[in-house]
Structure formats: C-alpha cells, structure tokens
N, C-alpha and C. Protein backbone atom coordinates (compact mmCIF):
# COMPACT_ATOMS: atom_id res chain seq x y z
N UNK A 1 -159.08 -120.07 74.90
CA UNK A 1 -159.62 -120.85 73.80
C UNK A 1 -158.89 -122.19 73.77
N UNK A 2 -160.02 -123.28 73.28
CA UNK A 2 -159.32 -124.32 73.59
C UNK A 2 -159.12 -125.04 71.91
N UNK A 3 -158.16 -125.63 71.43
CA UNK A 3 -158.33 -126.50 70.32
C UNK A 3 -159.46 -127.33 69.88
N UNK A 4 -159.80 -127.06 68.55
CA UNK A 4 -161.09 -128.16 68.62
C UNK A 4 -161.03 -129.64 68.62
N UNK A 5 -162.15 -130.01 68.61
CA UNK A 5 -162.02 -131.53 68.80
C UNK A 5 -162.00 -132.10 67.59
N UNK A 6 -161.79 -131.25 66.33
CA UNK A 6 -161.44 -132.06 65.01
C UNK A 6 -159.87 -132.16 64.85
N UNK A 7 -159.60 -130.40 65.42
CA UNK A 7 -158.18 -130.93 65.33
C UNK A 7 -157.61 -131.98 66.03
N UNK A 8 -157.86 -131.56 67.61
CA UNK A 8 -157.71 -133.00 68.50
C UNK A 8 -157.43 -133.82 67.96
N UNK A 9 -158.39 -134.53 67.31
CA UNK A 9 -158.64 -136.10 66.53
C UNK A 9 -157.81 -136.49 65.25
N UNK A 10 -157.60 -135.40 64.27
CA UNK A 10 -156.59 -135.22 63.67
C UNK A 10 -155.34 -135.15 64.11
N UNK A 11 -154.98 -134.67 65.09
CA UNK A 11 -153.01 -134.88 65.62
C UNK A 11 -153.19 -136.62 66.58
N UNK A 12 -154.18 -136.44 67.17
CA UNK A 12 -154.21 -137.99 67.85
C UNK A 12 -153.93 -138.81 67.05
N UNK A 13 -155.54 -139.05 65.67
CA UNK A 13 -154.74 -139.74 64.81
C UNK A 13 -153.49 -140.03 64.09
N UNK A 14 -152.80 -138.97 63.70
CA UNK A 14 -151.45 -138.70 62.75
C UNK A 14 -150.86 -139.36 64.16
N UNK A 15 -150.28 -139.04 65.06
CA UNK A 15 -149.53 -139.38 66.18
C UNK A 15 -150.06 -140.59 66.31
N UNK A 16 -150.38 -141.10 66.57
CA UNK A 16 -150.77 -142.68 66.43
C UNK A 16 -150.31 -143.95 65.77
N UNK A 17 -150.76 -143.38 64.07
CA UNK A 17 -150.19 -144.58 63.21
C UNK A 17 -148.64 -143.70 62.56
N UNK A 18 -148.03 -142.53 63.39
CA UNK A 18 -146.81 -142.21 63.14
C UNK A 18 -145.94 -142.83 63.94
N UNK A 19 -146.48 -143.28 65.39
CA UNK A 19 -145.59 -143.73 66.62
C UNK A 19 -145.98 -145.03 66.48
N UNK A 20 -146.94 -145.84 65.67
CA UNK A 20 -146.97 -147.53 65.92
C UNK A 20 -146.65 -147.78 64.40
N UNK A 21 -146.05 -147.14 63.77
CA UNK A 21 -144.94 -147.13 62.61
C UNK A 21 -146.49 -148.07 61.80
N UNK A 22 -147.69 -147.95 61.64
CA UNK A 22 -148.14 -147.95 60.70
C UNK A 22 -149.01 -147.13 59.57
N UNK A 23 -148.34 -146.22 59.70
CA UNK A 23 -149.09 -145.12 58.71
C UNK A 23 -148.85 -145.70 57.57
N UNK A 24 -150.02 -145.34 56.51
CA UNK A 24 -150.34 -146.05 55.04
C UNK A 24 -149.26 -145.64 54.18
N UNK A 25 -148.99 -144.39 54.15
CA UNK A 25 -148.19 -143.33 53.49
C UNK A 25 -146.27 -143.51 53.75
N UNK A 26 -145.93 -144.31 54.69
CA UNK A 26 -144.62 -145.00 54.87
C UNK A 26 -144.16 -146.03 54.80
N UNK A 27 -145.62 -146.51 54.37
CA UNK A 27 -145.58 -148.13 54.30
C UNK A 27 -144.34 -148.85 53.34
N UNK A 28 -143.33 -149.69 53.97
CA UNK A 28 -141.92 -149.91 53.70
C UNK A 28 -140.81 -149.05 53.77
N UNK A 29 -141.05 -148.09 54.50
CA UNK A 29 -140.24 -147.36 55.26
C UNK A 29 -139.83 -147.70 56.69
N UNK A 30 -138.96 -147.97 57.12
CA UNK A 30 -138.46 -148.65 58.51
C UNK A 30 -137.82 -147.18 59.32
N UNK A 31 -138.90 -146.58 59.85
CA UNK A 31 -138.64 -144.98 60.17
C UNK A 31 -138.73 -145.18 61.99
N UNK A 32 -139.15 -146.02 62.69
CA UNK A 32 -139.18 -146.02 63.84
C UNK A 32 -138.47 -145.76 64.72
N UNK A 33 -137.06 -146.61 64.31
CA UNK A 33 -135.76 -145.94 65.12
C UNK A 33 -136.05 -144.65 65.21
N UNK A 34 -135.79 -143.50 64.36
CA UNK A 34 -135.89 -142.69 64.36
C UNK A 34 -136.45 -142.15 65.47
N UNK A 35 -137.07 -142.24 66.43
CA UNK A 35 -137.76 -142.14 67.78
C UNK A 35 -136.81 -141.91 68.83
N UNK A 36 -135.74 -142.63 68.79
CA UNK A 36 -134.96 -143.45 69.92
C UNK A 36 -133.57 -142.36 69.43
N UNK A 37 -133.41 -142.80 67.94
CA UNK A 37 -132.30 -142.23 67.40
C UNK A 37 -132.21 -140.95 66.92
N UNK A 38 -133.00 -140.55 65.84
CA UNK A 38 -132.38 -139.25 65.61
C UNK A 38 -134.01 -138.69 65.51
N UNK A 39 -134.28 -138.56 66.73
CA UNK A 39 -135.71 -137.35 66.97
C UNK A 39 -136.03 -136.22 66.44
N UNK A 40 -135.00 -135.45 66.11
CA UNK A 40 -135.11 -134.24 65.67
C UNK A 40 -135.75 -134.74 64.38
N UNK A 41 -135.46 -135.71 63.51
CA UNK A 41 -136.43 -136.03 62.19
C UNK A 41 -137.77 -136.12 62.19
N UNK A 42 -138.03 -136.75 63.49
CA UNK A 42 -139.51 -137.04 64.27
C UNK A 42 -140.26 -135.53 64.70
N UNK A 43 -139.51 -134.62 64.79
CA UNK A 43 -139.66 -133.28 65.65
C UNK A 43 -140.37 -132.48 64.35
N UNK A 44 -138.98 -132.81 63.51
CA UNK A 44 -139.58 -131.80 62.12
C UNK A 44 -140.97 -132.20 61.30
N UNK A 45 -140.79 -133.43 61.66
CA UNK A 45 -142.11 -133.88 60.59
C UNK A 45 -143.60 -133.24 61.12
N UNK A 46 -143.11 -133.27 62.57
CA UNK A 46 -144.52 -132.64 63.11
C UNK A 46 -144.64 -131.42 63.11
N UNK A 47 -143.22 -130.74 63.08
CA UNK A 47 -143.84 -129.52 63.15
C UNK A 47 -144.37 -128.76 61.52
N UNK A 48 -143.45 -129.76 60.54
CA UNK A 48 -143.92 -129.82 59.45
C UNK A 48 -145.90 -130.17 59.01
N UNK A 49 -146.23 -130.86 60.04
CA UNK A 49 -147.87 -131.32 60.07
C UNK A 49 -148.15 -129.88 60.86
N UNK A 50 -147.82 -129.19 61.75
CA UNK A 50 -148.52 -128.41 62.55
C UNK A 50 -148.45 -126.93 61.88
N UNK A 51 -147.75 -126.75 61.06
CA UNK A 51 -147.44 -125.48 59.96
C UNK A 51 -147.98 -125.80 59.11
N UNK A 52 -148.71 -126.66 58.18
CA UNK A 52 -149.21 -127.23 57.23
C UNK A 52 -151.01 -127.18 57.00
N UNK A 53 -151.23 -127.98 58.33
CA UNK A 53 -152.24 -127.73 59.02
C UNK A 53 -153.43 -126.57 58.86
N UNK A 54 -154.77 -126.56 58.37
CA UNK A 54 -155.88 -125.89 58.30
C UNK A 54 -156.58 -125.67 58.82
N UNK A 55 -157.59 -124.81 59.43
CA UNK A 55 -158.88 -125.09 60.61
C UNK A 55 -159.51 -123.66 59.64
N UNK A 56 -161.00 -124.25 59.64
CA UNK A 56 -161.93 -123.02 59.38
C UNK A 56 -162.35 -122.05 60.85
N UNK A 57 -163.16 -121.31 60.32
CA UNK A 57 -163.15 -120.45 61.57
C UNK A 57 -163.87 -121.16 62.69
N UNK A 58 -164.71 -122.68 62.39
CA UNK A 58 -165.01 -123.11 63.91
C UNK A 58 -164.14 -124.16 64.25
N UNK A 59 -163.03 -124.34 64.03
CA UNK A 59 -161.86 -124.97 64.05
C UNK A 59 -161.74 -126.49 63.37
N UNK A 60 -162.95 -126.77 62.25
CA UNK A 60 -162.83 -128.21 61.81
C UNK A 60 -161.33 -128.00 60.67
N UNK A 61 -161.29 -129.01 60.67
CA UNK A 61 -160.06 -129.11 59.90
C UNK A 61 -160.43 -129.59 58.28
N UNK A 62 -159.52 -128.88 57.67
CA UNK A 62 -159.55 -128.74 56.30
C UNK A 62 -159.05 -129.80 55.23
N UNK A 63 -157.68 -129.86 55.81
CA UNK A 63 -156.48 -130.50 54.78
C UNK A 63 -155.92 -131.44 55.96
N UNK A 64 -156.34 -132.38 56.83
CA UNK A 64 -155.74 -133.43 57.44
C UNK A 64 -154.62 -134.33 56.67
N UNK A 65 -155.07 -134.59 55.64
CA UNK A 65 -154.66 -135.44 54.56
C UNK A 65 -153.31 -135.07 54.09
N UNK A 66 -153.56 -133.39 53.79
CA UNK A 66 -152.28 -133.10 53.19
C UNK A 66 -151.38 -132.92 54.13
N UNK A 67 -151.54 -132.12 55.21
CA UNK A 67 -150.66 -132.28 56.49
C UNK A 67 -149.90 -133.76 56.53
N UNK A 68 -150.90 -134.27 56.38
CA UNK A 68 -149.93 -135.84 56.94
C UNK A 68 -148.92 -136.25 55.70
N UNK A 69 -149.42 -135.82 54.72
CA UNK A 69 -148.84 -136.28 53.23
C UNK A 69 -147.35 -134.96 53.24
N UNK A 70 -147.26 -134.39 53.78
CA UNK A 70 -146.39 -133.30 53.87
C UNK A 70 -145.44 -134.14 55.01
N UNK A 71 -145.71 -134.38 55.96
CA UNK A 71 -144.69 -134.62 57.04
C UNK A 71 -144.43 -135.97 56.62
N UNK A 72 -145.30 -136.75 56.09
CA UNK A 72 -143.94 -138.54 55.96
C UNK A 72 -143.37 -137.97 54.64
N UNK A 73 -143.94 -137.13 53.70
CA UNK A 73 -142.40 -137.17 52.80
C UNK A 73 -141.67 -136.57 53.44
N UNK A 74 -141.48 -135.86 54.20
CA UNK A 74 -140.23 -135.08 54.92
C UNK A 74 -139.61 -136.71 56.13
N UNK A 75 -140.35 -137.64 56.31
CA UNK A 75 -139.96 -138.79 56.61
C UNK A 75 -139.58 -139.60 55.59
N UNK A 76 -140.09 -140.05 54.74
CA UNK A 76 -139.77 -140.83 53.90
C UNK A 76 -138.39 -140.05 53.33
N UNK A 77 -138.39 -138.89 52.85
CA UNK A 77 -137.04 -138.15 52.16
C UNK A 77 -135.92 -138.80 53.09
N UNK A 78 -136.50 -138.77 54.51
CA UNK A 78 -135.05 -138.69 55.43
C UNK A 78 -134.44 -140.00 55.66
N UNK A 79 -135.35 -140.73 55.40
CA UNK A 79 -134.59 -142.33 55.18
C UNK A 79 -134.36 -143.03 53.88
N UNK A 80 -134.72 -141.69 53.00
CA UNK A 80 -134.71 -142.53 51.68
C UNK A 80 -134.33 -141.79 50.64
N UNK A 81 -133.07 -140.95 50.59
CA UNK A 81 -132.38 -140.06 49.85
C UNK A 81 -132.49 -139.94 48.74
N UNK A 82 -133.31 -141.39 47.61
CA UNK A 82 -133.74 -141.33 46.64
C UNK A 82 -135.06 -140.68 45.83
N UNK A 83 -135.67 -140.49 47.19
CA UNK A 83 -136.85 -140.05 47.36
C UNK A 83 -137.35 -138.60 46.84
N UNK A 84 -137.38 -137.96 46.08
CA UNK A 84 -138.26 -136.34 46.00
C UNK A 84 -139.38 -136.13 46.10
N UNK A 85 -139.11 -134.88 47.15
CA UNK A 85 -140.49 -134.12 47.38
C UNK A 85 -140.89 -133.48 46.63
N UNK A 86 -142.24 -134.12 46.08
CA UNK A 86 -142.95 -133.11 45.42
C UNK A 86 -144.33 -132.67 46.02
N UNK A 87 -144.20 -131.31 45.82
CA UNK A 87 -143.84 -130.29 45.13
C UNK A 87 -142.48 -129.50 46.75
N UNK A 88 -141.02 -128.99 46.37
CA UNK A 88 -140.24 -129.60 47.38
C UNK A 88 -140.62 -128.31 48.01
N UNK A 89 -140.53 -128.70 49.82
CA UNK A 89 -140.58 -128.31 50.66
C UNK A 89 -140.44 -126.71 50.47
N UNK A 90 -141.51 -125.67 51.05
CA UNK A 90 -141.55 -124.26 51.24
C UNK A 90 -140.90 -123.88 52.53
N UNK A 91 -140.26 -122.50 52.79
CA UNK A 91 -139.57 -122.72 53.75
C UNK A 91 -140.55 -122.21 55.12
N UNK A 92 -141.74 -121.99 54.79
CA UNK A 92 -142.86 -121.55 55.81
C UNK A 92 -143.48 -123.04 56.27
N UNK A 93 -143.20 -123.94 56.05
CA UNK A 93 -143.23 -125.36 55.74
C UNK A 93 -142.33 -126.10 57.15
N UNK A 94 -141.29 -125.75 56.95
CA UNK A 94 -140.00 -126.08 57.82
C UNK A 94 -139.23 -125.47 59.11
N UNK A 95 -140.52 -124.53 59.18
CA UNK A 95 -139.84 -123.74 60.47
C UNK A 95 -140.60 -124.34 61.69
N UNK A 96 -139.54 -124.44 62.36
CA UNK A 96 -139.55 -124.83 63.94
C UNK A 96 -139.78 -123.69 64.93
N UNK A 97 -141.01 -123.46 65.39
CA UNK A 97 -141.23 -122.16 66.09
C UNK A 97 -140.82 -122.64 67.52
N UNK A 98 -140.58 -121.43 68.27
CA UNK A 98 -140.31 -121.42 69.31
C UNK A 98 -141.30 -122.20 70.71
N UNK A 99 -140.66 -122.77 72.05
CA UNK A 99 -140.91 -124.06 72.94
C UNK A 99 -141.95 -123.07 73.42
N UNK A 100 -142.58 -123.71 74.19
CA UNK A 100 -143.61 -122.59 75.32
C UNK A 100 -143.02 -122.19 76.27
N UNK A 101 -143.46 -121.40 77.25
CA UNK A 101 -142.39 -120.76 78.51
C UNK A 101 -142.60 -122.12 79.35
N UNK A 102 -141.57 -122.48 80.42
CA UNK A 102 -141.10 -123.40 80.88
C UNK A 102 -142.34 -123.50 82.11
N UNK A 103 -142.87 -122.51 82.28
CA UNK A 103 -144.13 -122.36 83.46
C UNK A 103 -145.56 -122.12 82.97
N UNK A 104 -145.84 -122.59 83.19
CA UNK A 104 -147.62 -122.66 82.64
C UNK A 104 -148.27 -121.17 82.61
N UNK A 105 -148.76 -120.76 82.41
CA UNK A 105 -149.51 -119.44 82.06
C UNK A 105 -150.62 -119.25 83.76
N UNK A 106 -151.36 -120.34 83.61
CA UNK A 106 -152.31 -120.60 84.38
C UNK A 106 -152.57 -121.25 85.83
C-alpha cells in the first residue's frame, strides 16, 4: 500500500514552507538555524505533524491544518520560551517512533 496523494501533498506542503522558513504560523520566528543547528527540534516537530496527522479510510486527509498548527507551536515554544502551548502537548503527541530497518524490505 502506497500513501495517498492527499497525504503526499500535505507533508510536501508542510515541508516546504517549514524548510524555506516561510510558514504563516512562525511568521517572526527566526527558526531556520535550527536545521543546521539543533535538528532534533526540526525532527520533533515532524514527528509531532506525523502523530497528529488524520486520513479517512481512502486516505484524504482530515486535520492538515491542525497537524501543522501542532508542530510550529512545538517550534515556536522552542525558540520562544515565552510562548504556551495551548492546549499543552499530549504525550501520544511527542513520541518519536522507531527508524525503518537499515535495508529496504523490497
């Protein structure tokens, strides 16, 4: 089974205006370093979007919006200590699941 092409278009997008540092939702946030420098912030946010994340049963996507609104506050929090998440972070939210096997399946 392959991913659909809503989700597709949904992580393309988010990955996009997350890596050309213009997403609407960070706007005056100077989060880019973060790429170079401390990745693991970059790591969580996505996996924060990819745990977050909805698909009905023909895989269109549900909650794009909130996914993305979930991972820059977990960006925005991290450069901006003043910042609260609301409603704050669940811990089914924040888990980092395990890499794929190092060899392809196929």
């Amino acid at each position: 089974m392959k991913l659909s092409h809503s989700f597709s278009g949904a992580l393309r997008t988010f990955a996009y205006f997350m890596a050309s540092g213009t997403h609407y939702m960070l706007e005056g946030i100077e989060y880019l370093s973060l790429y170079g420098e401390e990745p693991s912030a970059i790591e969580q946010a996505f996996a924060i979007y990819a745990n977050v994340i909805e698909v009905d049963e023909n895989g269109t996507v549900l909650n794009a919006k909130y996914a993305e609104k979930r991972a820059t506050q977990y960006i925005r929090s991290y450069c901006d200590s003043a910042f609260e998440v609301e409603p704050p972070f669940e811990d089914w939210e924040l888990v980092l699941h395990g890499p794929p096997p190092l060899k392809d399946r196929i």
